[in-house]
N, C-alpha and C. Protein backbone atom coordinates (compact mmCIF):
# COMPACT_ATOMS: atom_id res chain seq x y z
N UNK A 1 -36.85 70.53 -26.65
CA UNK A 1 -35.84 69.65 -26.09
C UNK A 1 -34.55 69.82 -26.86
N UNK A 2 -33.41 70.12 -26.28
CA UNK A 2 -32.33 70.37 -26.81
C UNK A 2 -31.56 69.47 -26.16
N UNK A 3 -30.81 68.67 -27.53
CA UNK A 3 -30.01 67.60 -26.81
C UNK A 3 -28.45 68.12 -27.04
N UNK A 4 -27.63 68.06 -26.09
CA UNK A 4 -26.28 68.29 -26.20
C UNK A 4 -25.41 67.45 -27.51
N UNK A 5 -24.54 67.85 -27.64
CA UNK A 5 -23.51 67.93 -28.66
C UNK A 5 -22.80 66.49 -28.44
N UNK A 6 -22.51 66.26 -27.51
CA UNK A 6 -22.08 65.27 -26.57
C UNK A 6 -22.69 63.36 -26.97
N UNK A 7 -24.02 64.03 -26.01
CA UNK A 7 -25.01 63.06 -26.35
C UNK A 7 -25.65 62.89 -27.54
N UNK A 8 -25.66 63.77 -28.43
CA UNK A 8 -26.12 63.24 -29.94
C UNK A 8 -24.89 62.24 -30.56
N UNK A 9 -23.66 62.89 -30.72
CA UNK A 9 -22.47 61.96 -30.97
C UNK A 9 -22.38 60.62 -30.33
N UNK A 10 -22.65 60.56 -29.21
CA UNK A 10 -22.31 58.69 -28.25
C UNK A 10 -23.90 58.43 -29.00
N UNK A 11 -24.89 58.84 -29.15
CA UNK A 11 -25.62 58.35 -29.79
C UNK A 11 -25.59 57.54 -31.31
N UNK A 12 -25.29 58.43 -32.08
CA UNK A 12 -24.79 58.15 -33.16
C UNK A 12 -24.09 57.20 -33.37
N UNK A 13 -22.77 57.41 -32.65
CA UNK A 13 -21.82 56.01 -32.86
C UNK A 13 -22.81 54.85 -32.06
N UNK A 14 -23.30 54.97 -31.15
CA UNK A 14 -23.89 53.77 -31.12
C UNK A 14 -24.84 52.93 -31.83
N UNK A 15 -25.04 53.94 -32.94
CA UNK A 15 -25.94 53.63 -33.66
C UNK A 15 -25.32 52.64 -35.01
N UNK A 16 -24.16 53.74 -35.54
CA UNK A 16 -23.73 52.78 -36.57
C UNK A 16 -22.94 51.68 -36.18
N UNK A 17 -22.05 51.95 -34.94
CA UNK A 17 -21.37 50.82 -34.13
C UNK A 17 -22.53 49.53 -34.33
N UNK A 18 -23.24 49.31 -33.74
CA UNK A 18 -24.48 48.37 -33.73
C UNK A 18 -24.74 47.57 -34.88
N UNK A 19 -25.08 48.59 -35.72
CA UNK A 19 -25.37 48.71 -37.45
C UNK A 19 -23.98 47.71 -37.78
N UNK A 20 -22.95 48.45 -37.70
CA UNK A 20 -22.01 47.31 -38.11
C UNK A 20 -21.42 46.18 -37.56
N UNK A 21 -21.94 45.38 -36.42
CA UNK A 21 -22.14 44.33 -35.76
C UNK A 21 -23.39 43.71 -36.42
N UNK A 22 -24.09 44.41 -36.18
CA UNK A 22 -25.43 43.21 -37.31
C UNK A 22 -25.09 43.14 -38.55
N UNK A 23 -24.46 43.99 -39.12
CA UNK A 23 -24.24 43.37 -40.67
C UNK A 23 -23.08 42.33 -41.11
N UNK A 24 -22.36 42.19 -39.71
CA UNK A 24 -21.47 40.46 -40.17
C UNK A 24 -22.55 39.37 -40.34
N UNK A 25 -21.81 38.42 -41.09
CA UNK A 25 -22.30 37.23 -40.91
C UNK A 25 -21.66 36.32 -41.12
N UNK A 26 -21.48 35.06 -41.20
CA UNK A 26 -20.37 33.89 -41.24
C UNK A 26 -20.68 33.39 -42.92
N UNK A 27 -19.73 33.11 -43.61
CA UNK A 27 -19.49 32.43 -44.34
C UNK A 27 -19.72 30.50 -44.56
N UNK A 28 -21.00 30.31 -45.14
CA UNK A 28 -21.25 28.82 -45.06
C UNK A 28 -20.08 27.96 -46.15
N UNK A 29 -20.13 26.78 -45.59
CA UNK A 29 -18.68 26.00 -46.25
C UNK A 29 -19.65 26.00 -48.02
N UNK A 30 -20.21 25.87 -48.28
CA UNK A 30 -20.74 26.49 -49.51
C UNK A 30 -20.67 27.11 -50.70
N UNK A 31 -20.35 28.40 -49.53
CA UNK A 31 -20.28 29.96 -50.18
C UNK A 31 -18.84 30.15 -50.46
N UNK A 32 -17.67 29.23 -49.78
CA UNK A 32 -16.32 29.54 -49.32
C UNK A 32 -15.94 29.10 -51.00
N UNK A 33 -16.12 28.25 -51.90
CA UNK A 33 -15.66 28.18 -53.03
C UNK A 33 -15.96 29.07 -54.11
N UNK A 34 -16.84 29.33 -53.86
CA UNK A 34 -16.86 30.73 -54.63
C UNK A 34 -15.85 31.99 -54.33
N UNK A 35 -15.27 32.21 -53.37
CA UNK A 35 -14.57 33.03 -52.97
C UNK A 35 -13.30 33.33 -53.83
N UNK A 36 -12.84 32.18 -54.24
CA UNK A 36 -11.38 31.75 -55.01
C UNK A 36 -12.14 31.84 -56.62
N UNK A 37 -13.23 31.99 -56.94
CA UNK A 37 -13.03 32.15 -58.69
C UNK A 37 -12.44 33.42 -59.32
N UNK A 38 -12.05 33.16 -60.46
CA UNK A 38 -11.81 34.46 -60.90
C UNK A 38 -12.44 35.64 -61.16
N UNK A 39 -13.86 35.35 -61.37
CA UNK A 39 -14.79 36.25 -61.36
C UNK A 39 -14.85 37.47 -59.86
N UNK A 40 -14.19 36.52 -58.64
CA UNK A 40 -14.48 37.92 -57.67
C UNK A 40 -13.14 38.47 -57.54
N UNK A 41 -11.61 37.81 -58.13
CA UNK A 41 -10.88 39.19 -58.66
C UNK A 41 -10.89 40.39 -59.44
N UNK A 42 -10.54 41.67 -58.71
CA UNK A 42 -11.30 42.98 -59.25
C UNK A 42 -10.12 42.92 -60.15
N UNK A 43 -10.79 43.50 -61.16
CA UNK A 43 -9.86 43.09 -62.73
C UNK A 43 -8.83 43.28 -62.89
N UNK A 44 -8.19 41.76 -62.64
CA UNK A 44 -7.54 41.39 -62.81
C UNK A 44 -6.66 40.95 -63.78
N UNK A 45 -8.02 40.39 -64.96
CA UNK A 45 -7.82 40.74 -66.17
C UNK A 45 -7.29 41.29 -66.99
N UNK A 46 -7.98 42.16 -66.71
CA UNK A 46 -7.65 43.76 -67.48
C UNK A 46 -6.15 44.09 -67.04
N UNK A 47 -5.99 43.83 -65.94
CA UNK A 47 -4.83 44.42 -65.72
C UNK A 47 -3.45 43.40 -65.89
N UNK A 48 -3.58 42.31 -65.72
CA UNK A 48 -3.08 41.22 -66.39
C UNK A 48 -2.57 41.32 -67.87
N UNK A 49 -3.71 41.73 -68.64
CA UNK A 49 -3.51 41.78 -70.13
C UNK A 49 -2.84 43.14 -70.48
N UNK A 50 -3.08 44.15 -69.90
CA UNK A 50 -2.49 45.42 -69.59
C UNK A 50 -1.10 45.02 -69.48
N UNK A 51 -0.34 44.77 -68.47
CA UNK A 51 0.91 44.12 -68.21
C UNK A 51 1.50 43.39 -69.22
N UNK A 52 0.96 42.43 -69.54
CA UNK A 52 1.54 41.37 -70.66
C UNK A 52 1.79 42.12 -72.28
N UNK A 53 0.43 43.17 -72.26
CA UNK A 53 0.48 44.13 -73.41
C UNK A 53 2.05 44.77 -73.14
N UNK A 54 2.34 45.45 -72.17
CA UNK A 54 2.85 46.71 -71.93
C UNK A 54 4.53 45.90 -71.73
N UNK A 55 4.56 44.14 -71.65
CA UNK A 55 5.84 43.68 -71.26
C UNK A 55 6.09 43.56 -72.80
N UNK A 56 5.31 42.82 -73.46
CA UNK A 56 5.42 42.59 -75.02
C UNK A 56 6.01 43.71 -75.94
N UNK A 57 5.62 45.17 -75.43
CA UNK A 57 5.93 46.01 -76.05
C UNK A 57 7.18 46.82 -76.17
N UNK A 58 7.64 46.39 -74.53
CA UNK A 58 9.26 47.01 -73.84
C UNK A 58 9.53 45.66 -74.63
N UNK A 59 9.67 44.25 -74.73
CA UNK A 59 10.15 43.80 -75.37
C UNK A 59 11.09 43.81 -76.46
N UNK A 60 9.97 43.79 -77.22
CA UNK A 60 10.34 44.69 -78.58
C UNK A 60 9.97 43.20 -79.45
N UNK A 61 8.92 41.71 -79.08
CA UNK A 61 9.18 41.01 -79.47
C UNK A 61 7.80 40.69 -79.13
N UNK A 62 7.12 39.80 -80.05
CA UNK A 62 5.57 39.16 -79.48
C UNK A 62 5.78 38.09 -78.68
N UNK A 63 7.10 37.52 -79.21
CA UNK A 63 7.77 36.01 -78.56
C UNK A 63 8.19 36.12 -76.74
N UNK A 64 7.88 37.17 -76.59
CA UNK A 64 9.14 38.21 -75.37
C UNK A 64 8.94 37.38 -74.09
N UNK A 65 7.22 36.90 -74.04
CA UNK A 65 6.55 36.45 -72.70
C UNK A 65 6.97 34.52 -72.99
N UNK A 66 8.11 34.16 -72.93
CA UNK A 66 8.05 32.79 -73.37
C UNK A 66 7.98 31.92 -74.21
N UNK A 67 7.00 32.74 -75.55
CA UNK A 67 6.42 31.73 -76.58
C UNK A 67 7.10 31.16 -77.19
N UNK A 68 8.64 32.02 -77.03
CA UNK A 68 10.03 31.32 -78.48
C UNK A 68 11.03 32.04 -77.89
N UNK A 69 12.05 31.44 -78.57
CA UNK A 69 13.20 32.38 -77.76
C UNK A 69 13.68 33.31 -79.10
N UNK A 70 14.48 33.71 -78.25
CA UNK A 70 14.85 35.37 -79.41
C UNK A 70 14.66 36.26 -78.49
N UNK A 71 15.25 37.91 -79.67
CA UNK A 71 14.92 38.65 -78.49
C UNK A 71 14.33 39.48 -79.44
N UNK A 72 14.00 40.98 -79.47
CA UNK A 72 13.71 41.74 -80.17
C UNK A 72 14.09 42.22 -82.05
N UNK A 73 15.74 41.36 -81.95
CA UNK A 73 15.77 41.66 -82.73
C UNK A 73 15.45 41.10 -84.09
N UNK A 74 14.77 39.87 -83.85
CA UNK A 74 14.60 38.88 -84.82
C UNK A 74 15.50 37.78 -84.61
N UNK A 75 16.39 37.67 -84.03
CA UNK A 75 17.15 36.77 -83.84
C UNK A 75 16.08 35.37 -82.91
N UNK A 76 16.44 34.43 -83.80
CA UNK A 76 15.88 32.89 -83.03
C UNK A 76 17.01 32.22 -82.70
């Protein structure tokens, strides 16, 4: 049995088409607060602290992000 080129392809997609209709599902009012923790921002962290590292450093000041005023050069 030789199946055409054609019909294996509309097969196929109908297959994962399908596949990815059954794999939704709804979100219970529950589950919805979890959504907003920080834990399911992809690191954010890291990249957060990355930034703040990397502003501190163009700075030229540890104070640079707010903590005090001044600027790099020692000046308060």
């Amino acid at each position: 049995m030789k199946i055409s080129r054609t019909l294996f392809l509309s097969m196929l997609a109908a297959i994962f088409f399908s596949n990815m209709l059954t794999s939704c599902s709804s979100v219970k009012p529950y589950q919805k607060s979890k959504l907003n923790d920080a834990d399911m921002i992809l690191s954010a962290r890291k990249a957060q602290k990355f930034e703040q590292s990397f502003h501190l450093y163009r700075e030229g000041a540890s104070g640079a992000n707010g903590g005090k005023s001044g600027g790099g050069c020692g000046c308060n």
